[in-house]
C-alpha atoms as a PDB file:
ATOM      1  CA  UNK A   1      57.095  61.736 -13.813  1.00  0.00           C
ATOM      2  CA  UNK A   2      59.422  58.958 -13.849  1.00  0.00           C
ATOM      3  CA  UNK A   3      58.173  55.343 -15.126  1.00  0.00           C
ATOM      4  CA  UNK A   4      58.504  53.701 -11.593  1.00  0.00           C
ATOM      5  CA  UNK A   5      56.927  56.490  -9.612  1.00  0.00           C
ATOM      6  CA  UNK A   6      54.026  56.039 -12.152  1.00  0.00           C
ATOM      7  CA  UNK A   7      53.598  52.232 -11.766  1.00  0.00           C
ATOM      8  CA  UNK A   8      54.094  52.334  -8.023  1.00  0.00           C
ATOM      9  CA  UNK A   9      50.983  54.588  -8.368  1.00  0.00           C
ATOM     10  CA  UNK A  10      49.153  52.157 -10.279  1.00  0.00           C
ATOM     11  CA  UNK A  11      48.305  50.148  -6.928  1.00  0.00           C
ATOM     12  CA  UNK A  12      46.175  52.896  -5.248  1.00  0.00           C
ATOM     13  CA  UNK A  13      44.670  54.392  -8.303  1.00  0.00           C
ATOM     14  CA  UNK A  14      44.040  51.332  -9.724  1.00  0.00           C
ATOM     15  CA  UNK A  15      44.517  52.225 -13.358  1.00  0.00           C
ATOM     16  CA  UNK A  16      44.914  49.968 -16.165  1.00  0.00           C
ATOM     17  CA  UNK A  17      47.878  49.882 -18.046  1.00  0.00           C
ATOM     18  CA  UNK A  18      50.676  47.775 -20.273  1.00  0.00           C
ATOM     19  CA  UNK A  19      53.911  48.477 -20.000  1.00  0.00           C
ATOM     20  CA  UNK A  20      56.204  47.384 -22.939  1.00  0.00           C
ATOM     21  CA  UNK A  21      59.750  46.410 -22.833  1.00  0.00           C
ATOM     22  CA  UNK A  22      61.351  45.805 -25.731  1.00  0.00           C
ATOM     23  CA  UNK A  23      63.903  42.581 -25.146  1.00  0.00           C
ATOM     24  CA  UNK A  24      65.729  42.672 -28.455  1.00  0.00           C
ATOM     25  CA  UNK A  25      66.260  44.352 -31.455  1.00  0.00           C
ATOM     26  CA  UNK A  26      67.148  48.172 -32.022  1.00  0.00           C
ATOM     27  CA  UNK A  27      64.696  49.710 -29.252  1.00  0.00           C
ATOM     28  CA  UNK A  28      66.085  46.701 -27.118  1.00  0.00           C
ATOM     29  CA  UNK A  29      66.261  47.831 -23.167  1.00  0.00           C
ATOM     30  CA  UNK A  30      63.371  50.358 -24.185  1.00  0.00           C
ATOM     31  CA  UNK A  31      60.490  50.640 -22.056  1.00  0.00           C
ATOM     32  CA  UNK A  32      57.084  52.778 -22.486  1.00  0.00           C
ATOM     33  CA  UNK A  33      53.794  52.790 -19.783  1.00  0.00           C
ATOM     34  CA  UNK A  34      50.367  53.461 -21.588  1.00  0.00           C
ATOM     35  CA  UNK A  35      47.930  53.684 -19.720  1.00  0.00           C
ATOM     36  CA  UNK A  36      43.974  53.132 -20.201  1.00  0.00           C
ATOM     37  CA  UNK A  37      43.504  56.917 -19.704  1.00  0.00           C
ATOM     38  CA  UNK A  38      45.405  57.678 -22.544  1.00  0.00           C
ATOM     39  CA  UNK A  39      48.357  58.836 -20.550  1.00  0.00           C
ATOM     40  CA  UNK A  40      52.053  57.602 -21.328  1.00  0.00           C
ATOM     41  CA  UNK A  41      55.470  57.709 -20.072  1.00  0.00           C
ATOM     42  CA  UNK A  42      57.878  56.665 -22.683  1.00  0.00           C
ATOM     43  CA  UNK A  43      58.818  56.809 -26.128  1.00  0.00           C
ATOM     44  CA  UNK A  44      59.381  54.508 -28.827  1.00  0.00           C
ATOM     45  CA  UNK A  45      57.778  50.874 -29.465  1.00  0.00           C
ATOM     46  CA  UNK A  46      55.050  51.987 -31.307  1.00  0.00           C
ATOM     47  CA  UNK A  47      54.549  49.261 -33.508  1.00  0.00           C
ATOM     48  CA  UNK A  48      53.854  47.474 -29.683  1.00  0.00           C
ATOM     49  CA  UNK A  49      52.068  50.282 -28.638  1.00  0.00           C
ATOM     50  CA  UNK A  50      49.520  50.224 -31.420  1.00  0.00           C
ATOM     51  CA  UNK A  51      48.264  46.745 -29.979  1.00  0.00           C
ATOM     52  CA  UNK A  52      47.424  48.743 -26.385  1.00  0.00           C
ATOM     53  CA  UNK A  53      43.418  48.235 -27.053  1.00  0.00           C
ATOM     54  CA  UNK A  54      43.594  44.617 -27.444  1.00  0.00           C
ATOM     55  CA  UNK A  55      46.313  43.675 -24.933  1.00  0.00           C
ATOM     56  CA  UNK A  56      43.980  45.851 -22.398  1.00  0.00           C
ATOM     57  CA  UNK A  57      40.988  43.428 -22.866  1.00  0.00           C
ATOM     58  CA  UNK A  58      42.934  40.463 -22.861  1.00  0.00           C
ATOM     59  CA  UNK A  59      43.883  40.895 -19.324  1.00  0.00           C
ATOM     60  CA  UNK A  60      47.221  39.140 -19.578  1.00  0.00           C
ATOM     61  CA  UNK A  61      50.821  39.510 -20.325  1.00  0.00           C
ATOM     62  CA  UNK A  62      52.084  38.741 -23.644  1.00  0.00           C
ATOM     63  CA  UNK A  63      54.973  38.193 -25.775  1.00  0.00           C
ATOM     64  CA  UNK A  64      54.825  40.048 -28.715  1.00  0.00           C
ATOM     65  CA  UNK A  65      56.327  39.514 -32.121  1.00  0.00           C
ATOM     66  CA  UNK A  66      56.478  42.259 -34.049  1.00  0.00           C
ATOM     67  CA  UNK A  67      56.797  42.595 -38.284  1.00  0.00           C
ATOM     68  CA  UNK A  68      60.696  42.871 -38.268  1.00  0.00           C
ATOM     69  CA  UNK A  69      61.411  40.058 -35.886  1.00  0.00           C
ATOM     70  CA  UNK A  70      61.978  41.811 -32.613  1.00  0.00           C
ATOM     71  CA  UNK A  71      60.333  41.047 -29.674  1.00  0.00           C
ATOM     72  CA  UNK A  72      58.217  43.214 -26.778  1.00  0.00           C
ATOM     73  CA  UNK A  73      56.921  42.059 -23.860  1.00  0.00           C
ATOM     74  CA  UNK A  74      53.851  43.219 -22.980  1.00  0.00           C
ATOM     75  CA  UNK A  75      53.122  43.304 -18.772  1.00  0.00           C
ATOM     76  CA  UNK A  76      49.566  44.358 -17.862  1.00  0.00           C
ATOM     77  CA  UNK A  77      49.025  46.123 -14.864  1.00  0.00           C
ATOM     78  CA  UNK A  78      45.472  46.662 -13.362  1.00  0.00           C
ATOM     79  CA  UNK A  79      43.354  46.258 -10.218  1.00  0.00           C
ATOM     80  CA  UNK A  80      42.097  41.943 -10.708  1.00  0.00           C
ATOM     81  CA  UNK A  81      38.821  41.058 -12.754  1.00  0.00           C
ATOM     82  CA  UNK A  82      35.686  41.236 -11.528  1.00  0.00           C
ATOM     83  CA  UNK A  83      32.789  38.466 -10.695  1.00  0.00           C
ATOM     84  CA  UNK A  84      29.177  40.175 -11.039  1.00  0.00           C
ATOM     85  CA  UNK A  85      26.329  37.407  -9.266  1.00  0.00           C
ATOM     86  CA  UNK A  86      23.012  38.603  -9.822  1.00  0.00           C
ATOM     87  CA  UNK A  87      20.795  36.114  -7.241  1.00  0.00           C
ATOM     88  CA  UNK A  88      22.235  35.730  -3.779  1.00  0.00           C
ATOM     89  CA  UNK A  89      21.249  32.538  -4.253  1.00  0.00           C
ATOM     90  CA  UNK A  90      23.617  29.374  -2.779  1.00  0.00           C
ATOM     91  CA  UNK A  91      25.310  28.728  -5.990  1.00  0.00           C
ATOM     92  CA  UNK A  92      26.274  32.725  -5.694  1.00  0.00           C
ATOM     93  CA  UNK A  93      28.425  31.706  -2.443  1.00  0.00           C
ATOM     94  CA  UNK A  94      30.070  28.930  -3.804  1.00  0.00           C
ATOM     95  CA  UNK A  95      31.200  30.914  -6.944  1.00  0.00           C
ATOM     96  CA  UNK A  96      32.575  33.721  -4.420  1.00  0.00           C
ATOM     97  CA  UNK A  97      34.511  31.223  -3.035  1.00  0.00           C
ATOM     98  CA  UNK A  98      35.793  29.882  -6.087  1.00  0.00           C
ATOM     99  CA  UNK A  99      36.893  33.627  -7.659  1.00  0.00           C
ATOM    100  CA  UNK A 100      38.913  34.345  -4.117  1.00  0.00           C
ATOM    101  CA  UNK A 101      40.992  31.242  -5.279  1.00  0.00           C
ATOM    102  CA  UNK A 102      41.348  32.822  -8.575  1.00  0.00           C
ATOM    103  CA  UNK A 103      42.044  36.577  -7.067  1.00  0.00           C
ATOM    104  CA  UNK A 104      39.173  37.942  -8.338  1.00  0.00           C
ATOM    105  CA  UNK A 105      36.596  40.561  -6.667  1.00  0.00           C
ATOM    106  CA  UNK A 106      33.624  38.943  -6.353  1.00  0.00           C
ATOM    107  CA  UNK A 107      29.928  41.450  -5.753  1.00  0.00           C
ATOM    108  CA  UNK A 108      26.734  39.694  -5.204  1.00  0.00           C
ATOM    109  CA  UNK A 109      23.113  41.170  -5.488  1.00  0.00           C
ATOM    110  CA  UNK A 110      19.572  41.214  -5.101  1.00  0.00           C
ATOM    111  CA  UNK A 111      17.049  42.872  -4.753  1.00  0.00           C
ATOM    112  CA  UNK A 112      15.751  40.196  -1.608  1.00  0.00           C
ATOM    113  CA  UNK A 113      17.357  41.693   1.340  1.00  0.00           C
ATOM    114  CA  UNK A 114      16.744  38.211   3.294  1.00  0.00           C
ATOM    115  CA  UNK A 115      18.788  36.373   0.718  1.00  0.00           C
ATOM    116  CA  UNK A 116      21.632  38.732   0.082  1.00  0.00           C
ATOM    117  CA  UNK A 117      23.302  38.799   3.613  1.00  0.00           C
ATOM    118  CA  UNK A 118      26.728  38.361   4.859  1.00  0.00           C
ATOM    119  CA  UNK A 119      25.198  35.105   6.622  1.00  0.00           C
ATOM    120  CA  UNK A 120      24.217  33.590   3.369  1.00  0.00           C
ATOM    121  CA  UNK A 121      26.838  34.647   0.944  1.00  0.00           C
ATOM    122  CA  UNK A 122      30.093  35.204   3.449  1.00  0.00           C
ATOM    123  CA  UNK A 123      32.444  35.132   0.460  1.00  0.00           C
ATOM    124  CA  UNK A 124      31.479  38.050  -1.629  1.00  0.00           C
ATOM    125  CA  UNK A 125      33.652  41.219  -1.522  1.00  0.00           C
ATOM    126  CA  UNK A 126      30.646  43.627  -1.894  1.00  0.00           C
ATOM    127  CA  UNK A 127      26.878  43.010  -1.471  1.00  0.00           C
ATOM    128  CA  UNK A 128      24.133  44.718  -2.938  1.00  0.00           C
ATOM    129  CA  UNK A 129      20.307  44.966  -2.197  1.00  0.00           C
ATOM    130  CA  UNK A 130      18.797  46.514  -5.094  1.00  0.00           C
ATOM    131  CA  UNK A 131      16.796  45.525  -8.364  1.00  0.00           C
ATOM    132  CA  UNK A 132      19.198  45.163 -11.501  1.00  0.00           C
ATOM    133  CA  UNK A 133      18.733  47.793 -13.047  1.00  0.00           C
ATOM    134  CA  UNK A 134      20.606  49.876  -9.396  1.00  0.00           C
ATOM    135  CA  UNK A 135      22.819  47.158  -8.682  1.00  0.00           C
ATOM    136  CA  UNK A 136      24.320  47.295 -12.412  1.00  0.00           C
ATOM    137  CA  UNK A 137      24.398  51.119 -12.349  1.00  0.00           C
ATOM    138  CA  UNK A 138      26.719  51.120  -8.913  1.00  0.00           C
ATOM    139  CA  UNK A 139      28.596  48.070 -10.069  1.00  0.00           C
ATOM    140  CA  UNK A 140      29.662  49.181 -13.515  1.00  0.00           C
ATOM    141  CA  UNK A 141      30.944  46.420 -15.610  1.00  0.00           C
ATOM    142  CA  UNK A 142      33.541  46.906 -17.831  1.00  0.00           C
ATOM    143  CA  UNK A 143      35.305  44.480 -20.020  1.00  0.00           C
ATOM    144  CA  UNK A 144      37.289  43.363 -17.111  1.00  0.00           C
ATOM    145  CA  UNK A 145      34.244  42.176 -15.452  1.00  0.00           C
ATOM    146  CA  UNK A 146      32.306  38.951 -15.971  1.00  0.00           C
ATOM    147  CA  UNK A 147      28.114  38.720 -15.298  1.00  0.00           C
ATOM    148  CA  UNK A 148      26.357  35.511 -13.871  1.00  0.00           C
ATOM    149  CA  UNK A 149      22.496  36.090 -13.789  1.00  0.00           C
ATOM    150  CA  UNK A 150      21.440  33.051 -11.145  1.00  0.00           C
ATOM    151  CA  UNK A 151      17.842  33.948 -10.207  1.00  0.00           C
ATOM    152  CA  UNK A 152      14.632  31.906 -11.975  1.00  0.00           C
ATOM    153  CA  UNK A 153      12.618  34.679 -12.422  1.00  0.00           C
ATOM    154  CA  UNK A 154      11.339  36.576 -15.333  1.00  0.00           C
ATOM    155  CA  UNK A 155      11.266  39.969 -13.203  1.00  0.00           C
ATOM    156  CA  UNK A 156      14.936  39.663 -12.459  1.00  0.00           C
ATOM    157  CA  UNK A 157      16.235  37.978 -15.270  1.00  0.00           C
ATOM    158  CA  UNK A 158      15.118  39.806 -18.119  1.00  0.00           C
ATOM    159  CA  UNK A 159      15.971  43.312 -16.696  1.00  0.00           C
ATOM    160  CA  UNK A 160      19.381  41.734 -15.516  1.00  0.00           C
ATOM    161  CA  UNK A 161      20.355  40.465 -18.693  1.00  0.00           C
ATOM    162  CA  UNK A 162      19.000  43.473 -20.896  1.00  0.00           C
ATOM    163  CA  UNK A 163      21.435  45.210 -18.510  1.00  0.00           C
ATOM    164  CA  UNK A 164      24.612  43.386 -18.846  1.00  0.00           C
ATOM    165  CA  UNK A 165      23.996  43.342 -22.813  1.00  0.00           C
ATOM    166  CA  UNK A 166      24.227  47.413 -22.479  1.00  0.00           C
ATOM    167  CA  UNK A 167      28.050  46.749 -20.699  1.00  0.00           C
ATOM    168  CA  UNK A 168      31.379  46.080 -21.798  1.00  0.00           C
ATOM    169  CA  UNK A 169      31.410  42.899 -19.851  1.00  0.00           C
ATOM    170  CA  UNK A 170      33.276  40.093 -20.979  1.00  0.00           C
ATOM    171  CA  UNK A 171      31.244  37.484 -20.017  1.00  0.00           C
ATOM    172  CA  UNK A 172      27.315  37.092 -20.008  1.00  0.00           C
ATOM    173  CA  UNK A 173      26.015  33.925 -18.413  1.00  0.00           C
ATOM    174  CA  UNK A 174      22.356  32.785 -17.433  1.00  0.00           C
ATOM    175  CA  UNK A 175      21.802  29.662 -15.341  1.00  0.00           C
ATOM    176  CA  UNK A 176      18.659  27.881 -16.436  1.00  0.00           C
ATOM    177  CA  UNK A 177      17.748  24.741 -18.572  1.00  0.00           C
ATOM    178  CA  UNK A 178      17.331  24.929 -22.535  1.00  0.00           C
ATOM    179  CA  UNK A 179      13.597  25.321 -22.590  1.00  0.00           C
ATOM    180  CA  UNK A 180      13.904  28.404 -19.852  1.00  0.00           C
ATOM    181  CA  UNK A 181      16.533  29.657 -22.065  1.00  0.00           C
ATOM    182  CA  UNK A 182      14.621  29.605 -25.187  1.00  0.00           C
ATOM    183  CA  UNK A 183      11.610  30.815 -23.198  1.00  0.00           C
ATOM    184  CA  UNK A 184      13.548  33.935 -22.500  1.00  0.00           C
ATOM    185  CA  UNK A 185      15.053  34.199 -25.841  1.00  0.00           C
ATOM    186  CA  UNK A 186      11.703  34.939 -26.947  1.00  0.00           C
ATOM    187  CA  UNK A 187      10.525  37.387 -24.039  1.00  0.00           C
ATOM    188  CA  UNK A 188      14.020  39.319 -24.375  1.00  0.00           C
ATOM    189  CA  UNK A 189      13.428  39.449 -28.484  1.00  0.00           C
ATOM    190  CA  UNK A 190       9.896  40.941 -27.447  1.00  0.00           C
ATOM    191  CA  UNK A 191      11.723  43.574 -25.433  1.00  0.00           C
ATOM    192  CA  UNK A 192      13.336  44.934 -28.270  1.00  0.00           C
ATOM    193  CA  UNK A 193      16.889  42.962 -27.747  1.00  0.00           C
ATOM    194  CA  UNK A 194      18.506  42.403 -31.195  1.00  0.00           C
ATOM    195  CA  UNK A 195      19.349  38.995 -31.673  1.00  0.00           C
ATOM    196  CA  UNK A 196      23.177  39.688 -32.486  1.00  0.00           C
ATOM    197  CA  UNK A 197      22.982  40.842 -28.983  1.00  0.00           C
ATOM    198  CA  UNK A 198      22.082  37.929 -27.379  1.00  0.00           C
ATOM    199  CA  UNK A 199      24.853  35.849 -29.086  1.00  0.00           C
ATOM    200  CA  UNK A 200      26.844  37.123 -26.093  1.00  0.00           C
ATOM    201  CA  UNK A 201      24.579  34.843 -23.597  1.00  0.00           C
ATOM    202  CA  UNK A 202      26.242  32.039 -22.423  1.00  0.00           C
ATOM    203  CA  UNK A 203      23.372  29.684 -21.138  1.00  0.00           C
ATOM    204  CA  UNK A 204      22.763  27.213 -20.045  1.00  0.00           C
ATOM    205  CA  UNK A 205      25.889  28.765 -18.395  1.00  0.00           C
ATOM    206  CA  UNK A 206      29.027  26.602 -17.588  1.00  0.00           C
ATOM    207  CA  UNK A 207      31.102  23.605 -18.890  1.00  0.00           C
ATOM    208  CA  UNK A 208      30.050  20.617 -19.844  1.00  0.00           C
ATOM    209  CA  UNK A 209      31.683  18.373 -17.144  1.00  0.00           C
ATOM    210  CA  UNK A 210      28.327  16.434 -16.309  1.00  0.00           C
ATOM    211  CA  UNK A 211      28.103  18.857 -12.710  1.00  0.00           C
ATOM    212  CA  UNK A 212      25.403  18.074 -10.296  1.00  0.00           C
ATOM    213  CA  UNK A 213      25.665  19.705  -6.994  1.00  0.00           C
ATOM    214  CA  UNK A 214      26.005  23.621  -6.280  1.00  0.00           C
ATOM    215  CA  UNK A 215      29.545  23.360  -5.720  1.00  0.00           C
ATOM    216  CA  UNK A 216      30.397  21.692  -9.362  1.00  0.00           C
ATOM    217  CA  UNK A 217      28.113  23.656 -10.972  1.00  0.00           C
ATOM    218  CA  UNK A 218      30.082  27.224  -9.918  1.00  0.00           C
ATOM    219  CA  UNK A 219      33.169  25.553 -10.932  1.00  0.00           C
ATOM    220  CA  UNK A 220      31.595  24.491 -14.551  1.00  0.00           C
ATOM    221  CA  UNK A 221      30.727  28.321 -14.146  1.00  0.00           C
ATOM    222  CA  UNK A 222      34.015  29.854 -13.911  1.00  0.00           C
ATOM    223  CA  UNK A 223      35.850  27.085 -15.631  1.00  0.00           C
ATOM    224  CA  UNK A 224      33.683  28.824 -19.057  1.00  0.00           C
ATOM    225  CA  UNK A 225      34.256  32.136 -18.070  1.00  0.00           C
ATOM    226  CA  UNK A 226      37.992  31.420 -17.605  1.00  0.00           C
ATOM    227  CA  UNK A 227      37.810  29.840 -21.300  1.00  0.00           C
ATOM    228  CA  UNK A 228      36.203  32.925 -22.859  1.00  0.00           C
ATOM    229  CA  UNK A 229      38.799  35.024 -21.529  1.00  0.00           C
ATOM    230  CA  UNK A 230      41.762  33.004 -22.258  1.00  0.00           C
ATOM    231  CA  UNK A 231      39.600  32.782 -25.960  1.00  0.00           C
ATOM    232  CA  UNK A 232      39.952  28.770 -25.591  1.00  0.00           C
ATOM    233  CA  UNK A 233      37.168  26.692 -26.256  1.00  0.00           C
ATOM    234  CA  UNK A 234      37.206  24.434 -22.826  1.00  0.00           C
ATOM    235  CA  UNK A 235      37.544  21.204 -24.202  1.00  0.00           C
ATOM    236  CA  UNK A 236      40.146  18.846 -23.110  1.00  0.00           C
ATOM    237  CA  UNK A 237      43.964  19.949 -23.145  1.00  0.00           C
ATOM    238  CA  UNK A 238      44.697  16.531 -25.288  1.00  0.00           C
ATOM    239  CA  UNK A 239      43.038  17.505 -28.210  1.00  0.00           C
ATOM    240  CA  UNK A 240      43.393  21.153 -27.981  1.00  0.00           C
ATOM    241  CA  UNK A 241      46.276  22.651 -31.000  1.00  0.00           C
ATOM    242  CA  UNK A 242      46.763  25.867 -29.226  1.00  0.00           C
ATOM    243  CA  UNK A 243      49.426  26.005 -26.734  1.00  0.00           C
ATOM    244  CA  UNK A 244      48.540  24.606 -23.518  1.00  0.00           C
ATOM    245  CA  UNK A 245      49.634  28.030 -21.578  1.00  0.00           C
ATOM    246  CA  UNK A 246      48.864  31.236 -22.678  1.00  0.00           C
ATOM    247  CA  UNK A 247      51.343  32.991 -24.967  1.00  0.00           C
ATOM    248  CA  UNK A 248      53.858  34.135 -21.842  1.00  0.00           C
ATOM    249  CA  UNK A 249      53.613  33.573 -18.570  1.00  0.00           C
END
């Protein structure tokens, strides 16, 4: 199969995949498509190719230097990250809202059907009525997907959260002030979490910008899980040394 037949396919089978296309040296003009099922069309650049796993999880195109000098660019190709809500609660709408500006699909759920309507939460791609437990199982999340646990109860948020530590998931947050979280520190210990495990919750969830209404707090939200994607620390673009853009845009 040819290499643009294949990526043209990409689209409806939404497949992950990086293409690399070597932009100098020897292999210069060369291109090879691997793809997350293993498949590839395209020989060479394996030096490139060897960095698939990581590029995959990164989510984003990069420039790649390799040990002799020559460059490959790296362009990721993949259906767009994921937002996971768990409490269709009114902070859950205005996060929706805030991942269509960013592209992302956003799914919303709980297990109260009165709360998780299309009246309530009109933003979300996909809603779900069912306890955590379901709702994770049909969702899925992968390392492409990020996992906001929003309710203020212990019968949703510990089975939620013992959940998303069992995924790929990029991103684990759980809204709540320091005392809930150490509160539920203890009761997920008790459950038999390991503590390395729940190194991965980020909570109290979001960005310290000093938000107050429902609104700021979803952007403080996704501004953190943006950050721990992009593997930046959030603080402010003056006193950060990396780059302020990613490797290649």
């Amino acid at each position: 199969m040819s290499l643009i037949r294949r990526l043209a396919e990409l689209r409806e089978s939404e497949e992950r995949g990086i293409l690399f296309t070597a932009i100098d040296g020897e292999e210069a003009g060369t291109n090879v498509l691997v793809l997350e099922s293993g498949d590839r069309v395209g020989d060479g650049l394996e030096h490139a190719v060897a960095q698939f796993d990581d590029l995959i999880r990164r989510g984003r195109n990069r420039l790649l230097t390799l040990d002799d000098g020559s460059k490959v660019f790296a362009e990721w190709y993949g259906p767009p990250p994921r937002l996971f809500v768990y409490g269709a609660v009114d902070t859950a709408e205005a996060m929706c809202r805030g991942a269509k500006l960013l592209g992302w699909h956003a799914i919303v759920a709980d297990a109260r059907a009165k709360f998780a309507t299309r009246e309530r939460i009109p933003s979300a791609d996909e809603l779900i009525v069912e306890w955590p437990q379901e709702a994770l199982a049909q969702v899925r999340p992968d390392h492409q997907t990020a996992i906001v646990v929003l309710t203020h109860d212990d019968k949703f948020d510990e089975p939620a959260l013992i959940g998303a530590l069992e995924t790929e998931a990029f991103y684990v947050g759980a809204l709540g002030s320091r005392r809930n979280q150490e509160r539920r520190r203890e009761r997920l210990l008790e459950a038999g979490v390991e503590e390395a495990s729940l190194e991965r919750i980020m909570g109290p969830c979001g960005l310290d910008v000093g938000a107050d209404t429902q609104e700021e707090t979803a952007l403080a939200i996704l501004a953190e899980i943006l950050a721990v994607r992009g593997e930046r620390e959030g603080g402010f673009l003056r006193d950060a040394k990396k780059r302020i853009h990613v490797e290649v845009e």
